[in-house]
N, C-alpha and C. Protein backbone atom coordinates (compact mmCIF):
# COMPACT_ATOMS: atom_id res chain seq x y z
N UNK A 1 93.00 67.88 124.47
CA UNK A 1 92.57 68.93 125.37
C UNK A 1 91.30 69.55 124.81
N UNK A 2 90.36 69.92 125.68
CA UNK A 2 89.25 70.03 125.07
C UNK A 2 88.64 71.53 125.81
N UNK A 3 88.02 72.75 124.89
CA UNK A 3 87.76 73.83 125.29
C UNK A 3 85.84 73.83 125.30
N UNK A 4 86.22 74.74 126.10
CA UNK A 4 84.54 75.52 126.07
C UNK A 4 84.20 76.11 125.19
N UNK A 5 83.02 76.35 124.79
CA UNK A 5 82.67 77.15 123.91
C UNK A 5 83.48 78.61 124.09
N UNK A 6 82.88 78.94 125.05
CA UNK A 6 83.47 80.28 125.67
C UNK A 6 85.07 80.84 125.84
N UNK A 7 85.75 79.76 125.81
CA UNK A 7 87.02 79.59 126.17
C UNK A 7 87.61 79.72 124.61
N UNK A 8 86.72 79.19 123.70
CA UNK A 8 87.33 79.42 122.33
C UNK A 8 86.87 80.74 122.02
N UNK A 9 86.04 81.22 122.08
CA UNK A 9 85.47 82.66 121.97
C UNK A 9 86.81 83.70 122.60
N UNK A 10 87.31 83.60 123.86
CA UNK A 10 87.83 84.00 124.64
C UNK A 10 89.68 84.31 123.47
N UNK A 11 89.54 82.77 123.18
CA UNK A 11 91.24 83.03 122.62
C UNK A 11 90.53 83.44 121.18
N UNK A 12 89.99 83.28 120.17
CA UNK A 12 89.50 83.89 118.97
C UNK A 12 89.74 85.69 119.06
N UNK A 13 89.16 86.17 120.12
CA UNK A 13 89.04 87.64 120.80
C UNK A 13 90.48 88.49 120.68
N UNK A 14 90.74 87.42 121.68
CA UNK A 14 92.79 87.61 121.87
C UNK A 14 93.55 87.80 121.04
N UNK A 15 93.44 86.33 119.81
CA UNK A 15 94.03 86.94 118.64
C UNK A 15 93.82 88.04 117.73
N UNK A 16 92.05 88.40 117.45
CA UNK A 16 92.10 88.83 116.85
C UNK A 16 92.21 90.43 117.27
N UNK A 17 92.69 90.55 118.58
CA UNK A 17 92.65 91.87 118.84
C UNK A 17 94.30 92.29 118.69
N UNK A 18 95.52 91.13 118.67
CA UNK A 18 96.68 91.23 118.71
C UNK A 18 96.86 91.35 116.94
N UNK A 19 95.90 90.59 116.62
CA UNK A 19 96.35 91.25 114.61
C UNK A 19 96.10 92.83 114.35
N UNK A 20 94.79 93.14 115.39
CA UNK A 20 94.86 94.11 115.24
C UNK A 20 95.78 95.26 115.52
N UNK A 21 95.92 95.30 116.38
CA UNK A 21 97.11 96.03 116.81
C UNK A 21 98.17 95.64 116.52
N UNK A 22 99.11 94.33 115.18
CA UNK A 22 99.86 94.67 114.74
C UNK A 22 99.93 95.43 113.18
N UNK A 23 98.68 95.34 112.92
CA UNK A 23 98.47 96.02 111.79
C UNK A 23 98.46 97.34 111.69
N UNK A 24 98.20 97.81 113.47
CA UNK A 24 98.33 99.22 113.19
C UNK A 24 99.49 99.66 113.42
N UNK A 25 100.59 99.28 113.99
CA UNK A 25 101.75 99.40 114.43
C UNK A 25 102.35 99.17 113.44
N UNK A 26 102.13 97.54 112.20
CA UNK A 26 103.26 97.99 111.01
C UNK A 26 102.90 99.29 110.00
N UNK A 27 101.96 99.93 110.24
CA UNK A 27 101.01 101.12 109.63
C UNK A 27 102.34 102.41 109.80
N UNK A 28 102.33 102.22 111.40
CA UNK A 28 102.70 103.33 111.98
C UNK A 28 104.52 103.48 111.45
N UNK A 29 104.90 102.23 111.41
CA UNK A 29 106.65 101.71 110.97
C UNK A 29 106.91 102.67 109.79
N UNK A 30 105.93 102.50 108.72
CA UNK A 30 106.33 102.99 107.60
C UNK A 30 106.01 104.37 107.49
N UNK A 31 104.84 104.73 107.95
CA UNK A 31 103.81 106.08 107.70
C UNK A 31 104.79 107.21 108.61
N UNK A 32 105.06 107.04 109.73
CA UNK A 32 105.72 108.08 111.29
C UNK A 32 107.10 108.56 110.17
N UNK A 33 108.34 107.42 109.60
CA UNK A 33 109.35 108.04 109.15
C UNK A 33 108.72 109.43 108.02
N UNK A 34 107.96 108.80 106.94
CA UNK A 34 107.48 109.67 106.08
C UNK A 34 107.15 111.04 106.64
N UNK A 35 106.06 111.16 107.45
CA UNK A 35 105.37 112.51 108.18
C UNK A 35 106.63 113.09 108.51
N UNK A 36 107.48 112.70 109.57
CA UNK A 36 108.67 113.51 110.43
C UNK A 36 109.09 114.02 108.74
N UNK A 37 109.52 113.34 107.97
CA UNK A 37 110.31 114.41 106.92
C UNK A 37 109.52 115.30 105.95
N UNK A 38 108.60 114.71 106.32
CA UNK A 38 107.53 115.60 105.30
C UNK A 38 107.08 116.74 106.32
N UNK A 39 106.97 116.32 107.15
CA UNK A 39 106.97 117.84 108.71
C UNK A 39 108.28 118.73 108.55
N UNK A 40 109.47 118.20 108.61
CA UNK A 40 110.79 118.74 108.29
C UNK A 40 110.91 119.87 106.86
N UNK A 41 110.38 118.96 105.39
CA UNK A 41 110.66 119.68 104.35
C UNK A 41 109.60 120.80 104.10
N UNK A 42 108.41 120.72 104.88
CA UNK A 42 107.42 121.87 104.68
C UNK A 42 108.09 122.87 105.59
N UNK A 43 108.32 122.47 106.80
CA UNK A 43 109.15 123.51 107.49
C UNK A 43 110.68 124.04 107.22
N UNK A 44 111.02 123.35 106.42
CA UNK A 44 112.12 124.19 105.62
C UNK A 44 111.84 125.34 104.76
N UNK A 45 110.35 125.09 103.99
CA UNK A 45 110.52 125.91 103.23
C UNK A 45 109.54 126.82 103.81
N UNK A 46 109.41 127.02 104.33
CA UNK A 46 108.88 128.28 105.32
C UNK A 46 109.84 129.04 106.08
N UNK A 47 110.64 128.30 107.02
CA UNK A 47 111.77 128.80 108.23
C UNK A 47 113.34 128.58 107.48
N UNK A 48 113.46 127.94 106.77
CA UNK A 48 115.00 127.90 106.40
C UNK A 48 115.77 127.52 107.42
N UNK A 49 116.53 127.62 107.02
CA UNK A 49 117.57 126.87 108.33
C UNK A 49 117.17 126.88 109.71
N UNK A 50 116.55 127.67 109.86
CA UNK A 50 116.04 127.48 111.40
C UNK A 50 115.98 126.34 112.04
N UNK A 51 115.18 125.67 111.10
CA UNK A 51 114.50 124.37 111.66
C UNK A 51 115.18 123.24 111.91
N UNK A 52 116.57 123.79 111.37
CA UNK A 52 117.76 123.06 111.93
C UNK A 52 117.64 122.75 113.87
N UNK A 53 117.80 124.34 113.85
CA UNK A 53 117.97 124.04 115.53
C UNK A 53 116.68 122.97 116.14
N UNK A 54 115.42 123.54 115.89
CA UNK A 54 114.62 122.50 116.25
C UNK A 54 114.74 121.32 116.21
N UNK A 55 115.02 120.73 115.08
CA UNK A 55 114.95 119.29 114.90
C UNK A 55 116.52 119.00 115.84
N UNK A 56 117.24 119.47 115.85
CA UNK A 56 118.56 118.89 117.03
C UNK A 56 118.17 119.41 118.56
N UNK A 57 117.38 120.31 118.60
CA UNK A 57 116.54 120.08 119.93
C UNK A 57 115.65 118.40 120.58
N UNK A 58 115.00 118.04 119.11
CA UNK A 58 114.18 117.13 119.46
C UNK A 58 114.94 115.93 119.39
N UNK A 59 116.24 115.91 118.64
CA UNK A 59 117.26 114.43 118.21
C UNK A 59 118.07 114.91 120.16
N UNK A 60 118.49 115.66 120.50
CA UNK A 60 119.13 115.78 121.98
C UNK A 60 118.60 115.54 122.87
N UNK A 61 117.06 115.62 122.83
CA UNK A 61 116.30 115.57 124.02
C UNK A 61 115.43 114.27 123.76
């Protein structure tokens, strides 16, 4: 099977726009858990228990 120039350009593009965007997504896998608890433990120590209710606001809804 034989491509076009253009046609290889075309899938080269494709892939390399799908690496991209899984690179940012396994970025996001590891980095999102961290922040939420690191958002959580700064706001503990400011609000104290409070922030209980919030965060079971946001786990209910």
């Amino acid at each position: 099977q034989k491509f076009s120039t253009g046609e290889i350009i075309n899938l080269m593009s494709t892939d390399a726009q799908q690496l991209m965007d899984m690179t940012s997504n396994l970025n996001l896998l590891w980095s999102a858990p961290f922040q939420i608890l690191m958002a959580i433990s700064l706001l503990w120590q400011e609000m104290g228990p409070a922030v209980l209710a919030g965060v079971a606001v946001l786990v209910f809804v």
